[in-house]
C-alpha atoms as a PDB file:
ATOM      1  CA  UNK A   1      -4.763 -11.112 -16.725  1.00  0.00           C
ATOM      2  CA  UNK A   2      -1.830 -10.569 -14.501  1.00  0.00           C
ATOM      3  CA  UNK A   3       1.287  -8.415 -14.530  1.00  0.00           C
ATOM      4  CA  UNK A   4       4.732  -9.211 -13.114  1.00  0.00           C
ATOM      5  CA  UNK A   5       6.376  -6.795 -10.558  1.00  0.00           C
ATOM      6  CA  UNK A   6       9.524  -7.097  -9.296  1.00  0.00           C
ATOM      7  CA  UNK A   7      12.115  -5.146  -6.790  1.00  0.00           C
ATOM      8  CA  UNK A   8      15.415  -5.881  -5.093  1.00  0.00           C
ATOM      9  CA  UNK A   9      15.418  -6.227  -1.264  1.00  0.00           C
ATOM     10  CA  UNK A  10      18.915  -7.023   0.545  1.00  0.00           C
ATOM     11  CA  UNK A  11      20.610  -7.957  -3.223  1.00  0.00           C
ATOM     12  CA  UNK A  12      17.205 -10.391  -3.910  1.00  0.00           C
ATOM     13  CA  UNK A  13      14.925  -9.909  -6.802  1.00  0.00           C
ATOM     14  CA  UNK A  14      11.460 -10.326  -5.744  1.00  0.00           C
ATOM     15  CA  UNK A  15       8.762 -10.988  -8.249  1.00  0.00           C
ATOM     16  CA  UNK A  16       5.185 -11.275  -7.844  1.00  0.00           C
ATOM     17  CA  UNK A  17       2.240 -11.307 -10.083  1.00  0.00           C
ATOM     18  CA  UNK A  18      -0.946  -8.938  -9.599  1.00  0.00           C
ATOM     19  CA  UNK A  19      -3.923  -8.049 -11.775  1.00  0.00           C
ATOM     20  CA  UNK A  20      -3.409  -5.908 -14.672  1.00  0.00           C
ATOM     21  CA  UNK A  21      -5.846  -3.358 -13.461  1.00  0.00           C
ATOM     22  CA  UNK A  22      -4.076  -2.854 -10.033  1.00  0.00           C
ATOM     23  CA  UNK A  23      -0.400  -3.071 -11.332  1.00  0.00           C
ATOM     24  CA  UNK A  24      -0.326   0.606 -12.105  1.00  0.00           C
ATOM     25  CA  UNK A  25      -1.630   1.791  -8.702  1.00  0.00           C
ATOM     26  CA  UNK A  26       0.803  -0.490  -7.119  1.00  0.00           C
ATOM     27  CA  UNK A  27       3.651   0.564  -9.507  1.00  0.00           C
ATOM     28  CA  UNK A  28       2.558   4.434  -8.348  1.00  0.00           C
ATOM     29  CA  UNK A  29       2.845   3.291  -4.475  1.00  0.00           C
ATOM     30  CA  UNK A  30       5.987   1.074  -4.614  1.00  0.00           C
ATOM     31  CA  UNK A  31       7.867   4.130  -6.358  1.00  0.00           C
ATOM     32  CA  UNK A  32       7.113   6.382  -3.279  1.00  0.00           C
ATOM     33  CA  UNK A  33       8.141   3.832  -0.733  1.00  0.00           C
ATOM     34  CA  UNK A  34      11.169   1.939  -2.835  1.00  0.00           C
ATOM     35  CA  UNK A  35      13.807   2.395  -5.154  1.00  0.00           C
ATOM     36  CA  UNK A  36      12.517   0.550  -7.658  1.00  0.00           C
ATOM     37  CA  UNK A  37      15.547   0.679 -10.178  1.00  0.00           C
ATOM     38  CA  UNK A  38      17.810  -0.404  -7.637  1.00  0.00           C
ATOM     39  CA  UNK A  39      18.315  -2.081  -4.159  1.00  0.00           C
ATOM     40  CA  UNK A  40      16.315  -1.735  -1.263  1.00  0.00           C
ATOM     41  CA  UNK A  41      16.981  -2.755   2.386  1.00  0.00           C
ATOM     42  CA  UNK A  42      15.086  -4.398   4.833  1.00  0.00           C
ATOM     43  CA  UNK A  43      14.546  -1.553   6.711  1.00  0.00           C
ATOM     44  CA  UNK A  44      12.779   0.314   3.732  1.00  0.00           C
ATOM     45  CA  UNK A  45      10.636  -2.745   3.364  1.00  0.00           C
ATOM     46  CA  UNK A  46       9.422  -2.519   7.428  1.00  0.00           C
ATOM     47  CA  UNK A  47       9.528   1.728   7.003  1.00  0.00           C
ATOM     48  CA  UNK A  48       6.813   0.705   4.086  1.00  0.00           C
ATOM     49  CA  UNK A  49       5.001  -1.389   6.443  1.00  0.00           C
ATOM     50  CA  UNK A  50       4.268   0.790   9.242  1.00  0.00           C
ATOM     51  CA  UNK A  51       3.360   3.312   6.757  1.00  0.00           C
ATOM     52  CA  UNK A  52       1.084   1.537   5.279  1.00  0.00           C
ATOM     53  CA  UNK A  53      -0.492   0.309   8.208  1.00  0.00           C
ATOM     54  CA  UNK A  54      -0.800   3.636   9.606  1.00  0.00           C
ATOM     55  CA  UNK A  55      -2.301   5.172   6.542  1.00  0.00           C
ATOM     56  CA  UNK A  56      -4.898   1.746   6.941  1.00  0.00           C
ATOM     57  CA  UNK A  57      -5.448   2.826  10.508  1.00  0.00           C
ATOM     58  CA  UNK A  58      -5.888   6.708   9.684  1.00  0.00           C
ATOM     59  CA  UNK A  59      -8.518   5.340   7.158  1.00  0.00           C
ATOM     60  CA  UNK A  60     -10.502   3.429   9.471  1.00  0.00           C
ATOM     61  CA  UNK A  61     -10.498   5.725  11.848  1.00  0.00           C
ATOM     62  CA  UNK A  62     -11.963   8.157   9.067  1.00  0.00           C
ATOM     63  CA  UNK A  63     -14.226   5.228   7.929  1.00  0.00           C
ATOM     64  CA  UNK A  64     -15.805   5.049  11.338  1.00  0.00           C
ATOM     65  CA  UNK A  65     -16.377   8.915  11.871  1.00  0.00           C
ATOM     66  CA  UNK A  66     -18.273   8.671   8.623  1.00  0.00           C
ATOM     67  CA  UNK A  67     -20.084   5.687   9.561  1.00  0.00           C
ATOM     68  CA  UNK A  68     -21.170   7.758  13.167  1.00  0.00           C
ATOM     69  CA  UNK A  69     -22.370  10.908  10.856  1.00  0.00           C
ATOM     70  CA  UNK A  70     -24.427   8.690   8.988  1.00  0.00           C
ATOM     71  CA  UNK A  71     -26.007   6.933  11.548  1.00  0.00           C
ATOM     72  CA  UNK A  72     -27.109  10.081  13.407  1.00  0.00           C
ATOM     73  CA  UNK A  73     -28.773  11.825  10.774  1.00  0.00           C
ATOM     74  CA  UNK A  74     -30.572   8.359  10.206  1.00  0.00           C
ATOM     75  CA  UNK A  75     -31.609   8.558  13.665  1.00  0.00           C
ATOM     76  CA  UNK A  76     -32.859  12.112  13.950  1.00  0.00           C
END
């Protein structure tokens, strides 16, 4: 089942549909990085991005430290 989300960017409603089961997460995130009630400018929208994508990089930087541990207790 799928859930309808939508926000205002430069005076534009934007809708999209995404699983029930993720909607609230997503909900949760867009509320830190938009004003969901209201309108948002493009620049929030690209200030979003690059947050994102650093939090994604911070991640899988973590990811691979983990991934290193792992390995050299396997190898020991």
């Amino acid at each position: 089942m799928s859930k309808k989300i939508g926000l205002h960017f430069g005076g534009k409603r934007f809708d999209i549909d995404v699983d029930d089961h993720f909607s609230g997460f997503l909900k949760e995130q867009m509320s830190r990085d938009f004003n969901i009630e209201g309108n948002n400018d493009i620049k929030a929208l690209l200030q979003a991005y690059i947050r994102k994508n650093y939090e994604l990089y911070e991640n899988e930087k973590r990811v691979a430290a983990l991934l290193e541990k792992i390995e050299k207790s396997f190898s020991l």
